[in-house]
C-alpha atoms as a PDB file:
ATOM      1  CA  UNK A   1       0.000   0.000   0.000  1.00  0.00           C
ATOM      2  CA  UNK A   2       1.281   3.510  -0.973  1.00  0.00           C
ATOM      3  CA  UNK A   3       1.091   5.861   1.963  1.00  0.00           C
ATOM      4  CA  UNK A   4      -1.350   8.730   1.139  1.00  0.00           C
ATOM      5  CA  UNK A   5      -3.123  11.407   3.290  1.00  0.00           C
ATOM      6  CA  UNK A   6      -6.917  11.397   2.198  1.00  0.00           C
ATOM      7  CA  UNK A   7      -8.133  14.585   0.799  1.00  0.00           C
ATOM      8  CA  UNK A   8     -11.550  15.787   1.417  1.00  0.00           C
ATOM      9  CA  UNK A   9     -13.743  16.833  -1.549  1.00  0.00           C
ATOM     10  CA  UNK A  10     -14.223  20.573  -0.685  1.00  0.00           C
ATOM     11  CA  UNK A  11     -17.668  20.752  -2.160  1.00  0.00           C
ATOM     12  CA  UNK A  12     -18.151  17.583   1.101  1.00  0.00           C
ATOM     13  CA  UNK A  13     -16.949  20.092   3.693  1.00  0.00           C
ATOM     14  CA  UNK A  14     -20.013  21.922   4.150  1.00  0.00           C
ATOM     15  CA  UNK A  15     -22.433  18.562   4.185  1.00  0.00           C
ATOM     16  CA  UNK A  16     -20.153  16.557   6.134  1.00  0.00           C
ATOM     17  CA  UNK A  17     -21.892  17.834   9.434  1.00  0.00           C
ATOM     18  CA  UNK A  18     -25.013  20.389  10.212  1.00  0.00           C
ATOM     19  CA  UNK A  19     -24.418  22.150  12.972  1.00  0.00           C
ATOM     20  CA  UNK A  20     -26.625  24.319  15.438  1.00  0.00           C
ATOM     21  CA  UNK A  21     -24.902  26.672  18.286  1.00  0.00           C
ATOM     22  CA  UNK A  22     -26.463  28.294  21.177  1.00  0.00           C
ATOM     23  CA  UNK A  23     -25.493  30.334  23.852  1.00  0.00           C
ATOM     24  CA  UNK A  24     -26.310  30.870  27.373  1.00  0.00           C
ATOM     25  CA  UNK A  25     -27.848  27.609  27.582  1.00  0.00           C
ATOM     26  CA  UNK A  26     -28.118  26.710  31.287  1.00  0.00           C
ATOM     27  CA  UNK A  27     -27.015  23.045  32.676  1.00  0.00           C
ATOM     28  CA  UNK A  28     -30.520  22.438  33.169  1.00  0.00           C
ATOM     29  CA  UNK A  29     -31.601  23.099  29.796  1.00  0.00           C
ATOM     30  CA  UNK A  30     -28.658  21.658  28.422  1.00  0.00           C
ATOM     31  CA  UNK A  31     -30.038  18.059  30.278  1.00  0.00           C
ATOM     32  CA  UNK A  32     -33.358  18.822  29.652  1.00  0.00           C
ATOM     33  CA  UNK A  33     -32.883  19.029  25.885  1.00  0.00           C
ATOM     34  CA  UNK A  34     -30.787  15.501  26.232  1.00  0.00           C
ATOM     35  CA  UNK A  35     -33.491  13.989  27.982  1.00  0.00           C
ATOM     36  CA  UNK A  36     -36.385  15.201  25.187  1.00  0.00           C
ATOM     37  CA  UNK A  37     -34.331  13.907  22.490  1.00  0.00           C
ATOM     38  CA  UNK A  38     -33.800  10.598  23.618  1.00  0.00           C
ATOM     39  CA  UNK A  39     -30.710   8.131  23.474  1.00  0.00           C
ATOM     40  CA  UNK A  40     -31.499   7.246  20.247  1.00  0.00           C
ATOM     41  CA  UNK A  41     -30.668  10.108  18.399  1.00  0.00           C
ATOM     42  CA  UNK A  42     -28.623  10.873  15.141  1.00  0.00           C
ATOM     43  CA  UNK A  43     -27.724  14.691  16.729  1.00  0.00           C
ATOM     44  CA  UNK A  44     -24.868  14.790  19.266  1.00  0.00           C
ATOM     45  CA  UNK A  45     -24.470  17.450  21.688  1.00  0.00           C
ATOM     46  CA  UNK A  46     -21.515  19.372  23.191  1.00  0.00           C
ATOM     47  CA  UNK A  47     -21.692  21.367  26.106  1.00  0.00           C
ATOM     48  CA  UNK A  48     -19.000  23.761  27.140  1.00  0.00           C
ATOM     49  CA  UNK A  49     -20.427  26.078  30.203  1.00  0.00           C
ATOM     50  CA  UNK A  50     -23.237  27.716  28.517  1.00  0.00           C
ATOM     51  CA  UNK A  51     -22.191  26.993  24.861  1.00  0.00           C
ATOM     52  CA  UNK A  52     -24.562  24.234  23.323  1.00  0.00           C
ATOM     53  CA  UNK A  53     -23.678  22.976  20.432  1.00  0.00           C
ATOM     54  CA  UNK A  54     -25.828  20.089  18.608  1.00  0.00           C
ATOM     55  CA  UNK A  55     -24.169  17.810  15.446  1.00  0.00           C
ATOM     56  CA  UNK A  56     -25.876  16.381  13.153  1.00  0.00           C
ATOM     57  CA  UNK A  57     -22.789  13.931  11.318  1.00  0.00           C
ATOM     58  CA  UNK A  58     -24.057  13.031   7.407  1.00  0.00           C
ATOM     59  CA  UNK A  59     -21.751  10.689   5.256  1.00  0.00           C
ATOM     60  CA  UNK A  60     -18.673  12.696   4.720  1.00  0.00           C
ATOM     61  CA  UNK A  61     -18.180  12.544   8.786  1.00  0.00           C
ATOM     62  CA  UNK A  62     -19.709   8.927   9.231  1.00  0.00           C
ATOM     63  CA  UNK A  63     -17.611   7.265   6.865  1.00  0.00           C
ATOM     64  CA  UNK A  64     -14.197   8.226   8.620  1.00  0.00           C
ATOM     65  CA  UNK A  65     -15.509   7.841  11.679  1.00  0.00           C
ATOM     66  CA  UNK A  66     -16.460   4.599  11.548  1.00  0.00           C
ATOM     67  CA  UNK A  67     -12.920   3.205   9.713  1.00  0.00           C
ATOM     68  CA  UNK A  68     -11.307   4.848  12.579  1.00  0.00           C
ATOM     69  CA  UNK A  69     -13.260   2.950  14.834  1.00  0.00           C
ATOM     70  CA  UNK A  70     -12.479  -0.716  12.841  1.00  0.00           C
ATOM     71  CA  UNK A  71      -8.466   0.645  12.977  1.00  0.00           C
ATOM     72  CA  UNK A  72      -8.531   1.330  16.510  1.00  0.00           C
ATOM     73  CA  UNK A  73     -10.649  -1.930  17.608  1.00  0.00           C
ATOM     74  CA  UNK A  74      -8.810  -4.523  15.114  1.00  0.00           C
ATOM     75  CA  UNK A  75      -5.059  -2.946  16.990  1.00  0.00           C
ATOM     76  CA  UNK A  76      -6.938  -3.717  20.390  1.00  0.00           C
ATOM     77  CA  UNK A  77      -8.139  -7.271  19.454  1.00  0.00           C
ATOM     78  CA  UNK A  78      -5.105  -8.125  17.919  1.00  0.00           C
ATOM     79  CA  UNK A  79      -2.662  -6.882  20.261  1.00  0.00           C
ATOM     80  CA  UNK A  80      -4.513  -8.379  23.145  1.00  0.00           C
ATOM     81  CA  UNK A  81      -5.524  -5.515  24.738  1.00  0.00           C
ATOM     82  CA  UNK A  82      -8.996  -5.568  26.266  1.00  0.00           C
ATOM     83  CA  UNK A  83     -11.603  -2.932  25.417  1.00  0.00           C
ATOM     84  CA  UNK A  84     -14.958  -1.562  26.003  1.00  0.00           C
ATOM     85  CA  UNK A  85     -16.052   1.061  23.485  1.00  0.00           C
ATOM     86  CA  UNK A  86     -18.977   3.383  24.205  1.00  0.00           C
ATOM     87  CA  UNK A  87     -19.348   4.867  20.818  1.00  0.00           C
ATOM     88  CA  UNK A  88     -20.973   8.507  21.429  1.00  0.00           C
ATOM     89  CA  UNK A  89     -22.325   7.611  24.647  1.00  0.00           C
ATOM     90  CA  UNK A  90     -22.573  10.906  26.950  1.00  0.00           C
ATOM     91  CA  UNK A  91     -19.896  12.116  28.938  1.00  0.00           C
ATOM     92  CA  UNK A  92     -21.147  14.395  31.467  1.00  0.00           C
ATOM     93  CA  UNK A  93     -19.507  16.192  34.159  1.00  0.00           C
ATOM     94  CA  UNK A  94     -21.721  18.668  36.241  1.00  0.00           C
ATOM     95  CA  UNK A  95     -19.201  19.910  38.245  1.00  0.00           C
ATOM     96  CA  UNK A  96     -17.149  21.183  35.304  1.00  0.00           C
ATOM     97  CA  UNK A  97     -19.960  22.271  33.706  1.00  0.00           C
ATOM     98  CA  UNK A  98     -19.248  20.077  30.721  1.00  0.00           C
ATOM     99  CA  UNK A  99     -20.631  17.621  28.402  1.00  0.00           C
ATOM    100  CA  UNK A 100     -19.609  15.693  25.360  1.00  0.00           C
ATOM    101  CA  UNK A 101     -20.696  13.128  22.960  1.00  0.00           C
ATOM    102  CA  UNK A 102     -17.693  11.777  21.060  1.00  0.00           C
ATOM    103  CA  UNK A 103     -17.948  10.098  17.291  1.00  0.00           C
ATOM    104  CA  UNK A 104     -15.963   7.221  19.558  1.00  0.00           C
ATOM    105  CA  UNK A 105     -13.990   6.435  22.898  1.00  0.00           C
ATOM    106  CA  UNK A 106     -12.868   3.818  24.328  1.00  0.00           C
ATOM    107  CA  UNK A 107     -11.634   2.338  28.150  1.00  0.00           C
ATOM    108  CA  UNK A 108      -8.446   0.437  27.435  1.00  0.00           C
ATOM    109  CA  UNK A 109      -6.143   0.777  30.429  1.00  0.00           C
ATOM    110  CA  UNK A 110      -9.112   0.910  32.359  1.00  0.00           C
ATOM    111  CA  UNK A 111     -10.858  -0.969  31.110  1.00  0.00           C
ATOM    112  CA  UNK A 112     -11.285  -3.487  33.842  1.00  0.00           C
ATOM    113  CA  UNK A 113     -12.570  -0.671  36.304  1.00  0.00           C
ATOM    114  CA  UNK A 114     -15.841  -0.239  34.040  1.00  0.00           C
ATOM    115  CA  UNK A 115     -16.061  -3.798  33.136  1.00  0.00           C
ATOM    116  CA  UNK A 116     -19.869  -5.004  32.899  1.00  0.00           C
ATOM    117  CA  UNK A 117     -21.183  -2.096  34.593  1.00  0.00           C
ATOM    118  CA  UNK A 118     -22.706   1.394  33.248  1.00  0.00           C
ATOM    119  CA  UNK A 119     -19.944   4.075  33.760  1.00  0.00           C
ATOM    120  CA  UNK A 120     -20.274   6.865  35.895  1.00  0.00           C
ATOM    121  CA  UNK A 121     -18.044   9.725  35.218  1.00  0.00           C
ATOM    122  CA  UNK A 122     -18.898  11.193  39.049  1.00  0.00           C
ATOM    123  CA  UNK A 123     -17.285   8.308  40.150  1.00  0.00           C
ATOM    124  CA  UNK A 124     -15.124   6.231  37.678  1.00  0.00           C
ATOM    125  CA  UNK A 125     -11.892   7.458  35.175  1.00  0.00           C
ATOM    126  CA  UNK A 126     -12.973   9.079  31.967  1.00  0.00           C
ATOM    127  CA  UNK A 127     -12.256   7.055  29.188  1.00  0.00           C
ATOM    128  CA  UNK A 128      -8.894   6.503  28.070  1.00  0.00           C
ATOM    129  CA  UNK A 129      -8.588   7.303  24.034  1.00  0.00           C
ATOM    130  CA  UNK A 130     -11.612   9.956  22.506  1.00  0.00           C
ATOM    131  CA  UNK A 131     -12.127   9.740  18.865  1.00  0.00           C
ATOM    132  CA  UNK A 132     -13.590  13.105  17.511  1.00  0.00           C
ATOM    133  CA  UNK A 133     -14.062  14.020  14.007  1.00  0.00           C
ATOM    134  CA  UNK A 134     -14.327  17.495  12.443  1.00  0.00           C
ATOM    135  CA  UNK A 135     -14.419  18.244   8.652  1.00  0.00           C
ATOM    136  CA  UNK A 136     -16.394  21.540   9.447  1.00  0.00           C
ATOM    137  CA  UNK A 137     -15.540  24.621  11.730  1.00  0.00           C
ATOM    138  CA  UNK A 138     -16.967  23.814  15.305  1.00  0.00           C
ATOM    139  CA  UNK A 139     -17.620  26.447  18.051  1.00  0.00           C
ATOM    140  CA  UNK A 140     -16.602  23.971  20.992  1.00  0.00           C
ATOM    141  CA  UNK A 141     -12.572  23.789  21.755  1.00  0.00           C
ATOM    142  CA  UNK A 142     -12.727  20.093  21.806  1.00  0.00           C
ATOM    143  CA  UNK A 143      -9.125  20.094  23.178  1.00  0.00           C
ATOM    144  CA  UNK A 144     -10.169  22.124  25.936  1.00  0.00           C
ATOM    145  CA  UNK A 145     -12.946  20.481  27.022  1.00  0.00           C
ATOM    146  CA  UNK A 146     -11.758  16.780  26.975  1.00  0.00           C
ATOM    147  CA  UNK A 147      -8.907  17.942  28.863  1.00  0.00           C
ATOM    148  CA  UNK A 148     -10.819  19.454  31.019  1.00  0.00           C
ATOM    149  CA  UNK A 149     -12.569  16.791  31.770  1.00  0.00           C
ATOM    150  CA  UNK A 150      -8.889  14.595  32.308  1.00  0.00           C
ATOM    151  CA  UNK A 151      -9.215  12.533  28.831  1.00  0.00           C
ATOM    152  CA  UNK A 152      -5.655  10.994  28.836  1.00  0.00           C
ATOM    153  CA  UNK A 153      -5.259  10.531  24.637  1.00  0.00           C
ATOM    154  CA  UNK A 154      -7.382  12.626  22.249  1.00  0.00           C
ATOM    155  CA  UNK A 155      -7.749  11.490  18.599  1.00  0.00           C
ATOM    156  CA  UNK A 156      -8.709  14.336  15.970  1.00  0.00           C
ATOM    157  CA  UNK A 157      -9.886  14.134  12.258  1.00  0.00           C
ATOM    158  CA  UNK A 158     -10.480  16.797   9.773  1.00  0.00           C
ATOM    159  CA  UNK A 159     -10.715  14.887   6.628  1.00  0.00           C
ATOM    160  CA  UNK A 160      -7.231  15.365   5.640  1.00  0.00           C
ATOM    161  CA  UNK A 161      -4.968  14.534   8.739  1.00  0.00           C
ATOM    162  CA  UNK A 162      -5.300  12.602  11.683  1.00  0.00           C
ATOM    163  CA  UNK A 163      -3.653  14.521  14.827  1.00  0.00           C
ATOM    164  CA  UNK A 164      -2.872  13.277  18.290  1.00  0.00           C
ATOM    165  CA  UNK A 165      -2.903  14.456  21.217  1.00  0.00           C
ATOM    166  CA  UNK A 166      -1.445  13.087  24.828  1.00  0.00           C
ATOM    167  CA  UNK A 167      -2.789  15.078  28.021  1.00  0.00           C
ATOM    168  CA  UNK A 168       0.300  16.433  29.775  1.00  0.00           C
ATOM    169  CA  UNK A 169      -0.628  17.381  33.188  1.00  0.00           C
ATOM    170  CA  UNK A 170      -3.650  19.883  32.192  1.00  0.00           C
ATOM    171  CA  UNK A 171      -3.167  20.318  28.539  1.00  0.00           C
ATOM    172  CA  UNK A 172      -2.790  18.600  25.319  1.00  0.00           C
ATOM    173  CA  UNK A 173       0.629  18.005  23.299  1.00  0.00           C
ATOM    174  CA  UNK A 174       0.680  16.456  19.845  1.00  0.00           C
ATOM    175  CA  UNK A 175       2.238  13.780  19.548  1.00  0.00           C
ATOM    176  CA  UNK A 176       3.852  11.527  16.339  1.00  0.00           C
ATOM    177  CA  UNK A 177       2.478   8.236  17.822  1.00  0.00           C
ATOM    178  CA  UNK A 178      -0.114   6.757  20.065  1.00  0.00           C
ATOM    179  CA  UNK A 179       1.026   6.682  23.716  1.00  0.00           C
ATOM    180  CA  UNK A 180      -1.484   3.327  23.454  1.00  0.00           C
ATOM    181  CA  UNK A 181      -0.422   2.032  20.389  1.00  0.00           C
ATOM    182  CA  UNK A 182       3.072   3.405  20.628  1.00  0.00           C
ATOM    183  CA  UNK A 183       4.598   0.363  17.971  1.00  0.00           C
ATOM    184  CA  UNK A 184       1.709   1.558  15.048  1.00  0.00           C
ATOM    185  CA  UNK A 185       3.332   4.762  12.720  1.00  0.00           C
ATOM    186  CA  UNK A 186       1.000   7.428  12.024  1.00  0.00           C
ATOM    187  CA  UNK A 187       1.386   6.029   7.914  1.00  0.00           C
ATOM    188  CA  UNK A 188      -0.313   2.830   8.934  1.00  0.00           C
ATOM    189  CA  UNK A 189      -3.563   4.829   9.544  1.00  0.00           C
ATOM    190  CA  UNK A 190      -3.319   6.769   6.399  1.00  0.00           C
ATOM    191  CA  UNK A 191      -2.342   3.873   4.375  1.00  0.00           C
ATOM    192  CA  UNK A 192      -5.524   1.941   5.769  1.00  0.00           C
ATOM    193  CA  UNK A 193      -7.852   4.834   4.907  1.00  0.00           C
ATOM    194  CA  UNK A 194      -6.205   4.694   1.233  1.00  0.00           C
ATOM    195  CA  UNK A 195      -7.048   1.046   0.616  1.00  0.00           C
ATOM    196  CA  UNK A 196     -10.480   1.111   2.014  1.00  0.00           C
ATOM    197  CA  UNK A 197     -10.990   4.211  -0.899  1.00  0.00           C
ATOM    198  CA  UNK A 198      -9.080   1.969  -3.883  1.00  0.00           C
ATOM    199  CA  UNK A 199      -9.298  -2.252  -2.618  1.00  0.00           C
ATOM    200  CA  UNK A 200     -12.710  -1.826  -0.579  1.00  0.00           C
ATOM    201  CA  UNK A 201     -12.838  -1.927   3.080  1.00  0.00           C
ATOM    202  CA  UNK A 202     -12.920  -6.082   3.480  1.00  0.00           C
ATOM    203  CA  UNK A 203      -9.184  -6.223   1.857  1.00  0.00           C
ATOM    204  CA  UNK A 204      -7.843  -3.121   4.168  1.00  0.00           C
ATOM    205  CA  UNK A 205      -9.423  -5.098   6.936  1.00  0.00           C
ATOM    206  CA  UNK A 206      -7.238  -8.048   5.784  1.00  0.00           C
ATOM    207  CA  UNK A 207      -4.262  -6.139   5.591  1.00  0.00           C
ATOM    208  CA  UNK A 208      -4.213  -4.141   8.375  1.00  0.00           C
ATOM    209  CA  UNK A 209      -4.928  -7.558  10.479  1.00  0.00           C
ATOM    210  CA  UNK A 210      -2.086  -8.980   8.827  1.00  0.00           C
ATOM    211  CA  UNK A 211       0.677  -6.215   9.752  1.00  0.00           C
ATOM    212  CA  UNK A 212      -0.764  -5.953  13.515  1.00  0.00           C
ATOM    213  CA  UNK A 213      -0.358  -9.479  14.156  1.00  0.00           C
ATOM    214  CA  UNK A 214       3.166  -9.621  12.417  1.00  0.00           C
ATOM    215  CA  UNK A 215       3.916  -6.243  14.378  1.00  0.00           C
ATOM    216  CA  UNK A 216       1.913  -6.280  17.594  1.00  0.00           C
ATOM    217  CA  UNK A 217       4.306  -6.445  20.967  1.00  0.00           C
ATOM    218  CA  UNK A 218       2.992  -9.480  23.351  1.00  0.00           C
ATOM    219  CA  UNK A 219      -0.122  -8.580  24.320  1.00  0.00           C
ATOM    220  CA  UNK A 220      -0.166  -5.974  27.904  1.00  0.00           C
ATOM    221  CA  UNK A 221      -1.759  -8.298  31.060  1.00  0.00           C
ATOM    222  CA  UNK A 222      -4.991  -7.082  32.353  1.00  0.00           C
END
């Protein structure tokens, strides 16, 4: 596979996501309007003390998300690490006055604290590695607010480039590799996007199994 960054049709940008932004939005309202939509819902919501915004993800945002999602659960299964995944499940903390709904995250190192039980940010770890992805302009400082709320590994796509970020005490640092997956180059990702766009998805799944297990340290002990 030839290494290539994707490139995102510019006439995609503006449909890859409809977004809605309010302001002075209390916490109250803020649950109120999470409660009225219901968890089955194609809008997510970010809250960011008293900025609301609400995310409506169409193709061009759906389609990355989701191969990031395969990447990051095919390294975890085939390294041997275990993993719960929550998708865009609600991350709330009323204290901080914060909210988020992810495209994905995951518990990995802690994964056997929230084992077979609902997590409760009040009470248990955030979860270790956030997935968010961006093609358009959003009003919410998504690197503030998950480290804010003590996210320890922050993945970010914009269509073109995947970044990553590793909380250092209270803020964010890029970084050129995973502090979880620390053995996978950034090229593998890019090179996996590239083949699910030329070869189909089914033969970058094949691959990309293929070079973790061949490249994969021994699987961590949990």
């Amino acid at each position: 596979m030839q290494t290539q960054i994707p490139v995102t049709n510019p006439a995609l940008t503006a449909t890859a996501e409809q977004r809605l932004t309010l302001h002075n939005v209390s916490w109250d309202t803020y649950d109120q309007l999470l409660a009225a939509f219901g968890e089955h819902r194609a809008v997510h919501f970010h809250y960011d003390r008293g900025v609301l915004e609400l995310m409506v993800p169409l193709e061009a945002h759906e389609s990355p998300s989701d191969l990031i999602g395969v990447f990051i659960r095919t390294l975890a299964f085939e390294a041997g690490f275990t993993i719960k995944g929550l998708a865009s499940t609600t991350l709330r903390r009323k204290a901080l006055l914060k909210g988020a709904e992810p495209d994905k995250c995951y518990y990995l190192q802690h994964e056997p604290v929230v084992r077979g039980r609902t997590v409760n940010l009040d009470q248990d770890p955030p979860p270790d590695l956030v997935v968010e992805v961006d093609i358009s302009h959003s009003d919410i400082d998504k690197n503030l607010l998950y480290a804010q709320m003590g996210v320890p590994e922050l993945w970010r796509f914009d269509g073109q480039g995947l970044r990553i970020y590793q909380l250092q005490q209270t803020d964010y640092q890029e970084v050129p590799v995973s502090p979880t997956f620390p053995w996978v180059p950034l090229d593998l990702f890019y090179q996996f996007l590239q083949q699910c766009q030329t070869a189909g998805e089914t033969s970058a799944y094949v691959e990309l199994r293929a070079w973790v297990q061949a490249h994969a340290p021994h699987s961590p002990a949990n």
